[in-house]
Structures are given as C-alpha cells and as structure tokens.
C-alpha atoms as a PDB file:
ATOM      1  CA  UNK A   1      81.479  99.727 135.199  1.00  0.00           C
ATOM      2  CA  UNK A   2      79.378  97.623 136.931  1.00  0.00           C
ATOM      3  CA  UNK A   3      76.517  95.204 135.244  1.00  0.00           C
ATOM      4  CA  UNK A   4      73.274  94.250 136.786  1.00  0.00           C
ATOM      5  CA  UNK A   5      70.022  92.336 136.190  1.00  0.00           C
ATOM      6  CA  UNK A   6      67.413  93.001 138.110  1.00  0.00           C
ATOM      7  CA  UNK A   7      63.635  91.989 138.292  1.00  0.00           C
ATOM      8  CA  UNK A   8      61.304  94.596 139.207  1.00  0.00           C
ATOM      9  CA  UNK A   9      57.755  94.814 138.909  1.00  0.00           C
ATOM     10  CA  UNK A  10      57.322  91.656 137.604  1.00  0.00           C
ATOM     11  CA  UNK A  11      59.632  93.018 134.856  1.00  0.00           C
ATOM     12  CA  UNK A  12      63.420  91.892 134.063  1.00  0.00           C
ATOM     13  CA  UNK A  13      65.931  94.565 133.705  1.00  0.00           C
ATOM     14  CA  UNK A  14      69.608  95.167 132.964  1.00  0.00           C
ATOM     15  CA  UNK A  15      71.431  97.427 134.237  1.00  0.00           C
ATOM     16  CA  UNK A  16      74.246  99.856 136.037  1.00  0.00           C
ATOM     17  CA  UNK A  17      75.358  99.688 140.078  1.00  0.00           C
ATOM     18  CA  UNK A  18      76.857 103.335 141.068  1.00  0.00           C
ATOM     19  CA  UNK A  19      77.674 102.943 144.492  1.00  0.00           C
ATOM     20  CA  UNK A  20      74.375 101.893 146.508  1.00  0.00           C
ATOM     21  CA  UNK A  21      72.302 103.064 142.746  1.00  0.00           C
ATOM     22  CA  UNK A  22      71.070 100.927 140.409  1.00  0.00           C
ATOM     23  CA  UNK A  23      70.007 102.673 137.312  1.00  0.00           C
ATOM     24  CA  UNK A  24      67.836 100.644 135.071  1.00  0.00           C
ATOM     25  CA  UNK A  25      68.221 100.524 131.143  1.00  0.00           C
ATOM     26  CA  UNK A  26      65.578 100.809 128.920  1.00  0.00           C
ATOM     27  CA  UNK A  27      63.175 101.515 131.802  1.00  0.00           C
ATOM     28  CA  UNK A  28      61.527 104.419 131.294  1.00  0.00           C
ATOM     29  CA  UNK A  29      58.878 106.060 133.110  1.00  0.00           C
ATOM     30  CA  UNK A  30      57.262 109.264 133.352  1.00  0.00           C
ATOM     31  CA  UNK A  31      59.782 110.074 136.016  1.00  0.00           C
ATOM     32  CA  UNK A  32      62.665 109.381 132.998  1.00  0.00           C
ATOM     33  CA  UNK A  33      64.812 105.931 133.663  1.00  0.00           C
ATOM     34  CA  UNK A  34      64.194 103.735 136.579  1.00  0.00           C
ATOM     35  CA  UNK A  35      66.485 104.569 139.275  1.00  0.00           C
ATOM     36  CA  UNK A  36      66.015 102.381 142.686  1.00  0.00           C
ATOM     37  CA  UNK A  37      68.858 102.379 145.862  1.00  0.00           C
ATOM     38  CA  UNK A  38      69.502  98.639 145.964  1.00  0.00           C
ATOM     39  CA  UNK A  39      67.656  97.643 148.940  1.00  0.00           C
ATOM     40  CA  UNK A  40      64.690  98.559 146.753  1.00  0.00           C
ATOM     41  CA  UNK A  41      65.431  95.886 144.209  1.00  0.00           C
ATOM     42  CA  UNK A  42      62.221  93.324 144.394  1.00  0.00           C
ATOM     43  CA  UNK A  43      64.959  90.547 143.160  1.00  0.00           C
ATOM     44  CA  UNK A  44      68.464  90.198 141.864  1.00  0.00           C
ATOM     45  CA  UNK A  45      68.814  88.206 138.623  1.00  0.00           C
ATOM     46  CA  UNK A  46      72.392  86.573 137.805  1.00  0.00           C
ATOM     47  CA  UNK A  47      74.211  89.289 136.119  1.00  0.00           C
ATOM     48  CA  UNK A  48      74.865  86.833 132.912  1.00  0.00           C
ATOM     49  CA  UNK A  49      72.908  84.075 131.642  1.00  0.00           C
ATOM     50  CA  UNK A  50      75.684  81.536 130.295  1.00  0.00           C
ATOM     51  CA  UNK A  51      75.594  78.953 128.156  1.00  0.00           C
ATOM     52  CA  UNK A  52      77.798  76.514 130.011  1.00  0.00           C
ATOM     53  CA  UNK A  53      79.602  76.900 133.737  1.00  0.00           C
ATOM     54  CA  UNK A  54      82.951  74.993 134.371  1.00  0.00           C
ATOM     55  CA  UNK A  55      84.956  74.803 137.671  1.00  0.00           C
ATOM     56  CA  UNK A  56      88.165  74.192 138.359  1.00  0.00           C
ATOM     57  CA  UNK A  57      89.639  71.831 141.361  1.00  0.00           C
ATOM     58  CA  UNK A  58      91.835  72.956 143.638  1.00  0.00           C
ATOM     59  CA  UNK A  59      93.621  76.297 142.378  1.00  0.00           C
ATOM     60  CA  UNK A  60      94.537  77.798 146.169  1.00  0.00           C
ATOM     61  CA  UNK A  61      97.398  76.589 147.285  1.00  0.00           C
ATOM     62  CA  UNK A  62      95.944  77.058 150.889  1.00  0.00           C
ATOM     63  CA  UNK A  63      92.935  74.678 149.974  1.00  0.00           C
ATOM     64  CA  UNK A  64      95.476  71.652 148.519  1.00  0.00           C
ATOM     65  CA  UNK A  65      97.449  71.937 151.726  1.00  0.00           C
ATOM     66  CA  UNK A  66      94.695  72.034 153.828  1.00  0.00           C
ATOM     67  CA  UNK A  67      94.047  68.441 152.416  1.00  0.00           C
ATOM     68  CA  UNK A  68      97.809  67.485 152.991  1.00  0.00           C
ATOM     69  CA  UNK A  69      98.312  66.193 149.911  1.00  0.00           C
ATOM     70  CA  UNK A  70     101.604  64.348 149.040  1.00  0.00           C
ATOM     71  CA  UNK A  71     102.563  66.646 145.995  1.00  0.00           C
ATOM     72  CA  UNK A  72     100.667  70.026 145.144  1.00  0.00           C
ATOM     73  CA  UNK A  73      98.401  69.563 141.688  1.00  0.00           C
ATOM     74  CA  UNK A  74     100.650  70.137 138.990  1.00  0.00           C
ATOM     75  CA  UNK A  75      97.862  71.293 136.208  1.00  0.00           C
ATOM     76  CA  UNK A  76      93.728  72.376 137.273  1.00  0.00           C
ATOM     77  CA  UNK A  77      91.204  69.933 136.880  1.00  0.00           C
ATOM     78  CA  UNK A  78      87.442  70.903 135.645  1.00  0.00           C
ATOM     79  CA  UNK A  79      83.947  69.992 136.159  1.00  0.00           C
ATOM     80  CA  UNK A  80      80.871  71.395 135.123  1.00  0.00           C
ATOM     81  CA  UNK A  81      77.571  72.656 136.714  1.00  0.00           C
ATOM     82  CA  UNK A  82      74.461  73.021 134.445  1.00  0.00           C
ATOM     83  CA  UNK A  83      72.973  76.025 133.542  1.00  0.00           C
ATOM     84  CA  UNK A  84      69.758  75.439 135.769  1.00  0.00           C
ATOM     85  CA  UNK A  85      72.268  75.456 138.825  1.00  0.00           C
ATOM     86  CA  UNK A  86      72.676  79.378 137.944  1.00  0.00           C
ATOM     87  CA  UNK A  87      71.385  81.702 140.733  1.00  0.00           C
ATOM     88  CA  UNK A  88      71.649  85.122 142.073  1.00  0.00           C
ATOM     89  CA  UNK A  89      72.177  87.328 145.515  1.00  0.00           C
ATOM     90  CA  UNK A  90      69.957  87.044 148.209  1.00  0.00           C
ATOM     91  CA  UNK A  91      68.640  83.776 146.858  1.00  0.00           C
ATOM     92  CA  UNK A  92      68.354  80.982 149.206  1.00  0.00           C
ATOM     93  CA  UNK A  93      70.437  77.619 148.411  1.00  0.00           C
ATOM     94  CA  UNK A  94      68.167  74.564 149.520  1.00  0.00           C
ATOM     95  CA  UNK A  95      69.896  71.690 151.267  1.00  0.00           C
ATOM     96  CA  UNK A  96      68.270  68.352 150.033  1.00  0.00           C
ATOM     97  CA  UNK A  97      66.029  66.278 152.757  1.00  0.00           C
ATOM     98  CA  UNK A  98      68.645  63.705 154.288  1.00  0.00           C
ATOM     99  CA  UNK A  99      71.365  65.356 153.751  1.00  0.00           C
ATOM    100  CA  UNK A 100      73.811  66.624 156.064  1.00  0.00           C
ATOM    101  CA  UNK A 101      77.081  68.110 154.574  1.00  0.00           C
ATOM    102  CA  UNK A 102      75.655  71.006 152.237  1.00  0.00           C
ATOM    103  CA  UNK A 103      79.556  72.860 151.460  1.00  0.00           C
ATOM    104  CA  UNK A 104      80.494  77.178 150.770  1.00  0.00           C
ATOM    105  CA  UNK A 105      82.491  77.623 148.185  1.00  0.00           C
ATOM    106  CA  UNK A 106      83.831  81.293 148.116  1.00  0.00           C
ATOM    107  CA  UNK A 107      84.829  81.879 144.224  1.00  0.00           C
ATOM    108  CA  UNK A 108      85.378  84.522 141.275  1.00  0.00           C
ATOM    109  CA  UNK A 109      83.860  83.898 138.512  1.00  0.00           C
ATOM    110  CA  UNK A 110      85.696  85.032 134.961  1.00  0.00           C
ATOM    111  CA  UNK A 111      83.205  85.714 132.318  1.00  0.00           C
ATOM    112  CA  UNK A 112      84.036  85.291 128.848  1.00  0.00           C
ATOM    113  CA  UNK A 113      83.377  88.364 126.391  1.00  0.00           C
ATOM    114  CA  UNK A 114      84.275  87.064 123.346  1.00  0.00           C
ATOM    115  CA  UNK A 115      84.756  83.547 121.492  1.00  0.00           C
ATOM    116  CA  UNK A 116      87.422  82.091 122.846  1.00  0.00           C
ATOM    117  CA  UNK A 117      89.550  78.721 121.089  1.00  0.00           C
ATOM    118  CA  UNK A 118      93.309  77.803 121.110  1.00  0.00           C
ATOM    119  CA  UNK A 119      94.285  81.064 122.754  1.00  0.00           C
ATOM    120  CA  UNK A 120      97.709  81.113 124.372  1.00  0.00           C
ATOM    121  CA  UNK A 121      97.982  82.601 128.575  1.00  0.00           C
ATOM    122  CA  UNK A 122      99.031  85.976 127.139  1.00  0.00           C
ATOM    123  CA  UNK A 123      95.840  86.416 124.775  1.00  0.00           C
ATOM    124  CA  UNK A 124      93.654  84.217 127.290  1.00  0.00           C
ATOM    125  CA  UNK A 125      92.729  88.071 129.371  1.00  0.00           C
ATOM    126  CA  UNK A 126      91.822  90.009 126.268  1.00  0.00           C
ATOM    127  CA  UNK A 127      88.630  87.439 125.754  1.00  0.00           C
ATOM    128  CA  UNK A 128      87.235  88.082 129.778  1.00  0.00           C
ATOM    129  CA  UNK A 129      84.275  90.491 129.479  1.00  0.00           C
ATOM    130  CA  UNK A 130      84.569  91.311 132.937  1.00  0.00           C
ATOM    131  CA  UNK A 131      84.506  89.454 136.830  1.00  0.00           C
ATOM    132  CA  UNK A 132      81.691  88.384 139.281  1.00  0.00           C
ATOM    133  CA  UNK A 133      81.375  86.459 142.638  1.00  0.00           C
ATOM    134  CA  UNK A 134      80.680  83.060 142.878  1.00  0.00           C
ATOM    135  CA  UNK A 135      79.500  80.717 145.165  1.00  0.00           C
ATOM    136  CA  UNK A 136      79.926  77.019 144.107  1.00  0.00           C
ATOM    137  CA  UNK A 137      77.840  75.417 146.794  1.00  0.00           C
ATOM    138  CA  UNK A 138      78.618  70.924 146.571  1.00  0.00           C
ATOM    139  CA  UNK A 139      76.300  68.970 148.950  1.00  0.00           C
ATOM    140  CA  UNK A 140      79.071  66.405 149.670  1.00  0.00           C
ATOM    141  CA  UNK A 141      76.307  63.510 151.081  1.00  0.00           C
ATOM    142  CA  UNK A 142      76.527  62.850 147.177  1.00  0.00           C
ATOM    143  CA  UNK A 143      80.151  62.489 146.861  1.00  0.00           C
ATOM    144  CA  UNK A 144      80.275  58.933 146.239  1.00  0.00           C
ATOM    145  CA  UNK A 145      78.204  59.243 143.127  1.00  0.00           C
ATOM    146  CA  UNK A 146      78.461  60.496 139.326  1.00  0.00           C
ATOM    147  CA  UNK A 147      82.294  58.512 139.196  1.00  0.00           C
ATOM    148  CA  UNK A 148      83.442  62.130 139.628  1.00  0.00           C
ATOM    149  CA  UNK A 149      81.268  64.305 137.557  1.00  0.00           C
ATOM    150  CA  UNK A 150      80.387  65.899 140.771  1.00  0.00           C
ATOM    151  CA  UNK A 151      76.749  66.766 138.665  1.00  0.00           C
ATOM    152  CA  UNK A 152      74.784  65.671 141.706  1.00  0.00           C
ATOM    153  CA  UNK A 153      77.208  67.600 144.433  1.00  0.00           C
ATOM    154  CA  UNK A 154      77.532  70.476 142.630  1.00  0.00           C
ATOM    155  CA  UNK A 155      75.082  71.110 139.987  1.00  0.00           C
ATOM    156  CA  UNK A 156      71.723  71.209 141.929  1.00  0.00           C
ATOM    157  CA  UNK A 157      69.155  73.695 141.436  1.00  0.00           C
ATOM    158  CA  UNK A 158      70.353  77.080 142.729  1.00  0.00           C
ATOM    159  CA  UNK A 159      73.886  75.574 143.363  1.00  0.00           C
ATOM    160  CA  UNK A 160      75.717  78.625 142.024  1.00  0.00           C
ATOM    161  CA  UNK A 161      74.476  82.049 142.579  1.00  0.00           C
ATOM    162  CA  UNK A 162      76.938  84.891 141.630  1.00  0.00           C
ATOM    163  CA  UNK A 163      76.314  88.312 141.577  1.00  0.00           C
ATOM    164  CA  UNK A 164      75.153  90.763 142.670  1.00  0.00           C
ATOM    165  CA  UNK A 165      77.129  92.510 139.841  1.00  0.00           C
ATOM    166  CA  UNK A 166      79.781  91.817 136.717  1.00  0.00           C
ATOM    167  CA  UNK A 167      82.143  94.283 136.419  1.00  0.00           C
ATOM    168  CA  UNK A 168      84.447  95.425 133.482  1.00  0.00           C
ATOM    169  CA  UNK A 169      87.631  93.775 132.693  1.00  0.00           C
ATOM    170  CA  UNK A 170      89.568  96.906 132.595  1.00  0.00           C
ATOM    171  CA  UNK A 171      88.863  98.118 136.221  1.00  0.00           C
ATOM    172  CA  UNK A 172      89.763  94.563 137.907  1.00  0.00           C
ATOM    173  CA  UNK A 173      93.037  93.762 138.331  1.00  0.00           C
ATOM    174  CA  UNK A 174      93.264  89.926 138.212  1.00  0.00           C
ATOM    175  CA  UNK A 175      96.398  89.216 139.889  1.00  0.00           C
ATOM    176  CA  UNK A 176      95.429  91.354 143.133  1.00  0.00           C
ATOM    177  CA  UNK A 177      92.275  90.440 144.097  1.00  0.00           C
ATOM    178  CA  UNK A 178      91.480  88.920 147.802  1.00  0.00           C
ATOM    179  CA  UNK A 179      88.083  86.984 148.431  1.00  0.00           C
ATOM    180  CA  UNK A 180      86.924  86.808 151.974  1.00  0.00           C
ATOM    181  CA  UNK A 181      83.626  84.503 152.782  1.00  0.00           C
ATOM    182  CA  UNK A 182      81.633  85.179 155.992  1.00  0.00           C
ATOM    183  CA  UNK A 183      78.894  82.447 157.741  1.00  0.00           C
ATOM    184  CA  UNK A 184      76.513  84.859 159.848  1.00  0.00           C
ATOM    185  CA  UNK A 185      79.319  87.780 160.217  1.00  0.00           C
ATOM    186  CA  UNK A 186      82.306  85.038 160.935  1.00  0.00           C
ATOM    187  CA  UNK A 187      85.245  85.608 158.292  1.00  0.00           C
ATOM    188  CA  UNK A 188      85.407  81.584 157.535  1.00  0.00           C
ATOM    189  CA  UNK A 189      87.506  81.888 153.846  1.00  0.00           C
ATOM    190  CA  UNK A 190      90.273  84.072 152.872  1.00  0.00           C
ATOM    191  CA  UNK A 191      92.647  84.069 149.967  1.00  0.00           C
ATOM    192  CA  UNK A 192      94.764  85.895 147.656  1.00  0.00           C
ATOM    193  CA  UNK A 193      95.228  85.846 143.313  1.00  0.00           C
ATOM    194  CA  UNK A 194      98.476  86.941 143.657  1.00  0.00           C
ATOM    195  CA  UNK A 195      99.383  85.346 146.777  1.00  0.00           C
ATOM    196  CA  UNK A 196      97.683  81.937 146.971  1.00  0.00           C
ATOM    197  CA  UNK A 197      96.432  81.091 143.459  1.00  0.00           C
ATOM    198  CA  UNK A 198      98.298  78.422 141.788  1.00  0.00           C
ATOM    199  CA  UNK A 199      97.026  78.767 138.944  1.00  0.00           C
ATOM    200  CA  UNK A 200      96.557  82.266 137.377  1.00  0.00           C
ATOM    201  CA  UNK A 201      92.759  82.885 135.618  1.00  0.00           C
ATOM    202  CA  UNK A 202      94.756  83.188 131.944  1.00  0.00           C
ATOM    203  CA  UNK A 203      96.281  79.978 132.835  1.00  0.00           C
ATOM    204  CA  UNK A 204      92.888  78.636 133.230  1.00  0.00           C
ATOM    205  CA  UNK A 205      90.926  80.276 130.665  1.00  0.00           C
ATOM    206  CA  UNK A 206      93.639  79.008 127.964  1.00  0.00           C
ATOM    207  CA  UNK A 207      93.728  75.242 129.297  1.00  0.00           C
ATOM    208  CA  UNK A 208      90.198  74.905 128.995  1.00  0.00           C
ATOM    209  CA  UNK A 209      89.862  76.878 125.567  1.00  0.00           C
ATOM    210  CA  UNK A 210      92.411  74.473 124.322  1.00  0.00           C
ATOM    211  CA  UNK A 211      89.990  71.763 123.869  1.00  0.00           C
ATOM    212  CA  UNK A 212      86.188  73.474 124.830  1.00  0.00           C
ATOM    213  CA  UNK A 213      85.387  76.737 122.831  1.00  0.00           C
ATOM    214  CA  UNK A 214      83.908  79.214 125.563  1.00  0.00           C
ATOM    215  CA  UNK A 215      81.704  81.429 123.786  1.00  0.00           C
ATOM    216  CA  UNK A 216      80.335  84.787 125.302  1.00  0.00           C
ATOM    217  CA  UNK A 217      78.804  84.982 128.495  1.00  0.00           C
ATOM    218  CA  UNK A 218      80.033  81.049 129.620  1.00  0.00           C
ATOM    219  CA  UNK A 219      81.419  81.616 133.154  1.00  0.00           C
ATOM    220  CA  UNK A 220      84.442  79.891 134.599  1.00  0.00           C
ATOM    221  CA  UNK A 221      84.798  79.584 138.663  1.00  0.00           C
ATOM    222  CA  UNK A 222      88.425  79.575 139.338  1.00  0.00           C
ATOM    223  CA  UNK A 223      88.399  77.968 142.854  1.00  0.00           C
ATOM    224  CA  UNK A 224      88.262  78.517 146.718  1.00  0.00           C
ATOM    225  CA  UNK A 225      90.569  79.227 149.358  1.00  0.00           C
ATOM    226  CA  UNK A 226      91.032  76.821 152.323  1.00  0.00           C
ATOM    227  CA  UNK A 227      88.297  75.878 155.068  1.00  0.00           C
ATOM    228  CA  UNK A 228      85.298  75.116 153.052  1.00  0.00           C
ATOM    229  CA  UNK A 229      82.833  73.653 155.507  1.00  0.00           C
ATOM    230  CA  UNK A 230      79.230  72.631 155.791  1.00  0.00           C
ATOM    231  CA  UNK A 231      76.667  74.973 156.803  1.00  0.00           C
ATOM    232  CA  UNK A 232      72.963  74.535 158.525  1.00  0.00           C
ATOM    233  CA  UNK A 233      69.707  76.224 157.841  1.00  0.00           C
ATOM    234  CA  UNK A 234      69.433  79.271 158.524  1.00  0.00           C
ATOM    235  CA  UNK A 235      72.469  80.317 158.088  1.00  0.00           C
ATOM    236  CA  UNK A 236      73.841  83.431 156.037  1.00  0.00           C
ATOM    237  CA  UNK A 237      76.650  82.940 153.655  1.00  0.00           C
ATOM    238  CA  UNK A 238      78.338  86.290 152.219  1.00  0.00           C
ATOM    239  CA  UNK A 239      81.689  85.918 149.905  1.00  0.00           C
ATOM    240  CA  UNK A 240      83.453  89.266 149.270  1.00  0.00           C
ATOM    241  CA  UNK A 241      85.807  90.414 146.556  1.00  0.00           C
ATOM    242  CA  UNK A 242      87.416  93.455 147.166  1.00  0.00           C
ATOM    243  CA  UNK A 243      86.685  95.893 143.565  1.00  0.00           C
ATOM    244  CA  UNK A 244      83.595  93.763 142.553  1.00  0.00           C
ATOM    245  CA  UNK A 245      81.385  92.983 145.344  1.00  0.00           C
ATOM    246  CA  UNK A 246      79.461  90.852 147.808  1.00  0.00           C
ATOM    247  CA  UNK A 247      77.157  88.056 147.223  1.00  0.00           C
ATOM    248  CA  UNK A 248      74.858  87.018 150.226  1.00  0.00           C
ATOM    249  CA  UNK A 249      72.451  83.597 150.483  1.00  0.00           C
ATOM    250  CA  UNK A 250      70.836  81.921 152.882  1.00  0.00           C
ATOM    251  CA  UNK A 251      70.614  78.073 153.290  1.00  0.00           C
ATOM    252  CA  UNK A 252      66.998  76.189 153.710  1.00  0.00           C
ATOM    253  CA  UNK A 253      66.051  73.316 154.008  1.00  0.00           C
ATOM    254  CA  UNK A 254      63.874  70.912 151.615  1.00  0.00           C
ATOM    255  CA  UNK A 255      60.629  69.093 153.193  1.00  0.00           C
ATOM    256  CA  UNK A 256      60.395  67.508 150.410  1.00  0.00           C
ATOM    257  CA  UNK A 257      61.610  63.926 150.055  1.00  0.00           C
ATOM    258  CA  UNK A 258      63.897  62.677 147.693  1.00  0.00           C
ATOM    259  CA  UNK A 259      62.431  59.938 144.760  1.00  0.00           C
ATOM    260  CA  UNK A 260      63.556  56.277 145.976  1.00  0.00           C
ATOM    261  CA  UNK A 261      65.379  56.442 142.562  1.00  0.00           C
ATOM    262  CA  UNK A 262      69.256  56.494 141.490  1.00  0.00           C
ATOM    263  CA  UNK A 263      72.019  56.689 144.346  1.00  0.00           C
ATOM    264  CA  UNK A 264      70.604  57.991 147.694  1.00  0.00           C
ATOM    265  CA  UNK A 265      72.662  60.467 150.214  1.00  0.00           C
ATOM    266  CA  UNK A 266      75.581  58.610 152.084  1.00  0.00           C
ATOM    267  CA  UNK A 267      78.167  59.603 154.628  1.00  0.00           C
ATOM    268  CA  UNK A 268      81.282  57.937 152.846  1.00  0.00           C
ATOM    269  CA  UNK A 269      85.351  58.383 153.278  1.00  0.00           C
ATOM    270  CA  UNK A 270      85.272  60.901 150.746  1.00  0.00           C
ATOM    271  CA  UNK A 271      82.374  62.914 151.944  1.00  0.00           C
ATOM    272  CA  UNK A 272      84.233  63.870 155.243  1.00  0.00           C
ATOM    273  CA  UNK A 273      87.300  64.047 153.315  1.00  0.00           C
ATOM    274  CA  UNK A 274      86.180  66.693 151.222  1.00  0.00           C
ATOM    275  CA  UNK A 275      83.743  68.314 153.492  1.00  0.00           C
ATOM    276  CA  UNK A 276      85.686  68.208 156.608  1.00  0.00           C
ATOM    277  CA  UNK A 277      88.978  68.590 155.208  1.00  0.00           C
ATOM    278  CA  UNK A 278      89.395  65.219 157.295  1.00  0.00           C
ATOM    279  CA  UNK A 279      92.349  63.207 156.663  1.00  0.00           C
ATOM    280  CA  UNK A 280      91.616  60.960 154.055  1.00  0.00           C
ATOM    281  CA  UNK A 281      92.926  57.514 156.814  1.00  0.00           C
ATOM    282  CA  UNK A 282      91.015  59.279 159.421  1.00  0.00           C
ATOM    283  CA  UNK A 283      87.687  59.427 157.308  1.00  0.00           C
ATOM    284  CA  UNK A 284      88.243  55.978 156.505  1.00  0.00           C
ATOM    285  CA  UNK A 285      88.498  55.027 160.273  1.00  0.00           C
ATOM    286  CA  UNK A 286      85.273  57.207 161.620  1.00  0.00           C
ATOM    287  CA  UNK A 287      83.242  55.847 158.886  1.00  0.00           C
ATOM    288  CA  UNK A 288      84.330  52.100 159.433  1.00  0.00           C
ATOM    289  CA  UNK A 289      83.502  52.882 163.525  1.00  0.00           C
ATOM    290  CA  UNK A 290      79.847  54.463 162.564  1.00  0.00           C
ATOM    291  CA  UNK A 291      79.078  52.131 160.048  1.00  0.00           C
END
C-alpha cells in the first residue's frame, strides 16, 4: 500500500495512492470520500512527520570510488538533519544568497514502524514501517563549518523533501531496489541495493539502534550513488525508485541576504572535494591559484 499526506483545501489529509488516485481518509463529502487524480492535489505534505532524521556517509560503493579513496569505508558514518529541514514533492529547495555549490542527493529513506533499540541485522527489517524517496540536498559553500556536523550543509530549511508516497514494508524488496535521479530529464545518478550498496539498510538500521533508540516514524536516509553535483536555479531535480516512486523539486534562489553573523559561505578544498568529486590535491591546488 501506498501512504500519502496531502493538503487540500486549506485542509491536511492522509491518505492512499492507487495508481494516478489518491483517495483521501476521513474526508468525506456529500459525494462520499475525497477522491482527486494527483495532478489535482493543491500540495503534497511529507508522507511522515518524524521525530529525528539521520544520514548515513558514503554507503554506494560507486560514490566512495568516485572520491578515490585509499581504502573503501569499513563501517557507515551518520549525521543528522533537523526536523524543520523536512519537505515534500514538488516543493522548491532554496539555494542561500552567495552561495554557489547547492548538491542532489538521490536517497531512500527507511522509516521506522516500531521502537527500535539493540536489535541485531536479522530483527533490524521487522521494525521498518515501510520506504520513501529522499532527497538529501547539502549546500557545500558551508562545508568548512559545524567541525563536521554538516547542520549548516545539510539541515537547511526544506533540505530534505521525500515523498511523494511511503509504501509498506512487505511490498518493497530491500535488497533489489535501483534509484535513478534526473536534472531537467538528464539521468545524472544511478545505483543498485543489491549491487552497489555497501552497506545493507538492516546493517544500518541496527548500527544506529545500537546506541540511538529510533522510535516510530524517525526516518533514516541510507545514501547516494555516485555523481552528486551542484545544480542552478531553475532547475528540476526528480529521483526515482523503482516500486515506490518519484520525488520532483525545483531549485530557487534566495534574495534575501544572509545575517553578517556566524561563518559566512566559502569556496574551500573540501567544498570542491565533495561537490565536485574533485581530487582532494587538486582542490587544494585550484583553491590556492583562486585565492
């Protein structure tokens, strides 16, 4: 089955995608239950309202050789992105005035269905309420602050929309899926669970649940494929999951100015590194020559 929220008539919804259908519960009207083809829908809401969002570091094997590292990562490493960075389909992701390298991030998001603590990789699966898309957009002109929080990259306001629906555990099979992003119709991202993930979604459900209870309806993005760039405004950013669905936004950008407060945007080493997939030496060198 697949879950929806939906806002409609100045009223919030949940409810059920059939196809191109969205059937709305609890709406009734004279006509019986709201029922609406989704390009009616007024506005997509995220299709869960967690409590906390963590994301894990490089998990596609294509992405950590795309950076040439030495040695592959051994174990995931996590971050987090607030709640207020939650956001849904069709809503547009704002680029910050002055900044320049505003990154996709093609994910899946597992949501968790039922309190989840000290669970071992084989029970990890039976506490997933079901599977969305993500997007976990970083604006890498922050890179060099936060000492690696990565809250001001990744956790701005509307800096991850998933959606448009969750669907069920049971009709997702998590160890086939392939996600596919697109920047205005151009497949840019491609990957494989079975084929490319290094690290499975039980894997990472129990490693964080060792330490962090995840409670119901907390959402874990479990990493993008290679060839994460920036984007411009104006442009349209779709990620695809084959079984669960697509998630569209466009990017805009802020007029208004950033408060002369706190780090400011920079182009460092580590911003091209990360945004560019640039050589970490190289990066080094073209800032040093621009600088």
């Amino acid at each position: 089955m697949r879950h929806v929220r939906v806002e409609q008539g100045g009223s919030a919804f949940e409810g059920q995608l059939d196809g191109e259908v969205v059937r709305a519960l609890g709406a009734d009207t004279e006509a019986g239950s709201l029922e609406l083809s989704a390009r009616e829908v007024e506005r997509w809401l995220p299709p869960v309202e967690p409590g906390k969002i963590v994301g894990t570091h490089l998990t596609y094997r294509s992405r950590a050789e795309e950076y040439r590292m030495a040695q592959l990562p051994q174990v995931p490493a996590y971050f987090m992105k607030p709640p207020s960075s939650l956001s849904a389909h069709l809503e547009p992701v704002v680029r910050p005035r002055g900044c320049r390298f505003l990154n996709y991030e093609g994910e899946i998001a597992v949501v968790i269905g039922r309190r989840c603590r000290g669970v071992s990789v084989d029970e990890a699966l039976d506490h997933v309420r079901g599977y969305t898309v993500a997007n976990d957009w970083g604006v890498h002109d922050f890179r060099h602050a936060d000492r690696g929080s990565m809250l001001r990259v990744k956790g701005q306001d509307g800096f991850c929309p998933l959606g448009p629906a969750l669907v069920d555990a049971a009709d997702v099979d998590p160890e086939d899926l392939t996600i596919r992003t697109f920047v205005n119709g151009e497949l840019v991202q491609e990957g494989n669970t079975g084929t490319d993930l290094m690290f499975s979604f039980a894997y990472q459900v129990a490693d964080v649940a060792r330490l962090i209870t995840l409670e119901p309806g907390d959402v874990l993005l479990t990493g993008t494929p290679a060839n994460s760039r920036p984007v411009e405004p104006g442009d349209v950013v779709a990620v695809e999951v084959d079984g669960i669905g697509r998630l569209e936004n466009t990017v805009e950008q802020s007029d208004d100015e950033l408060e002369p407060v706190g780090e400011q945007p920079a182009v460092t080493a580590q911003t091209l590194h990360v945004a560019l997939a640039m050589p970490e030496d190289e990066a080094e060198r073209e800032v040093e020559a621009s600088g």
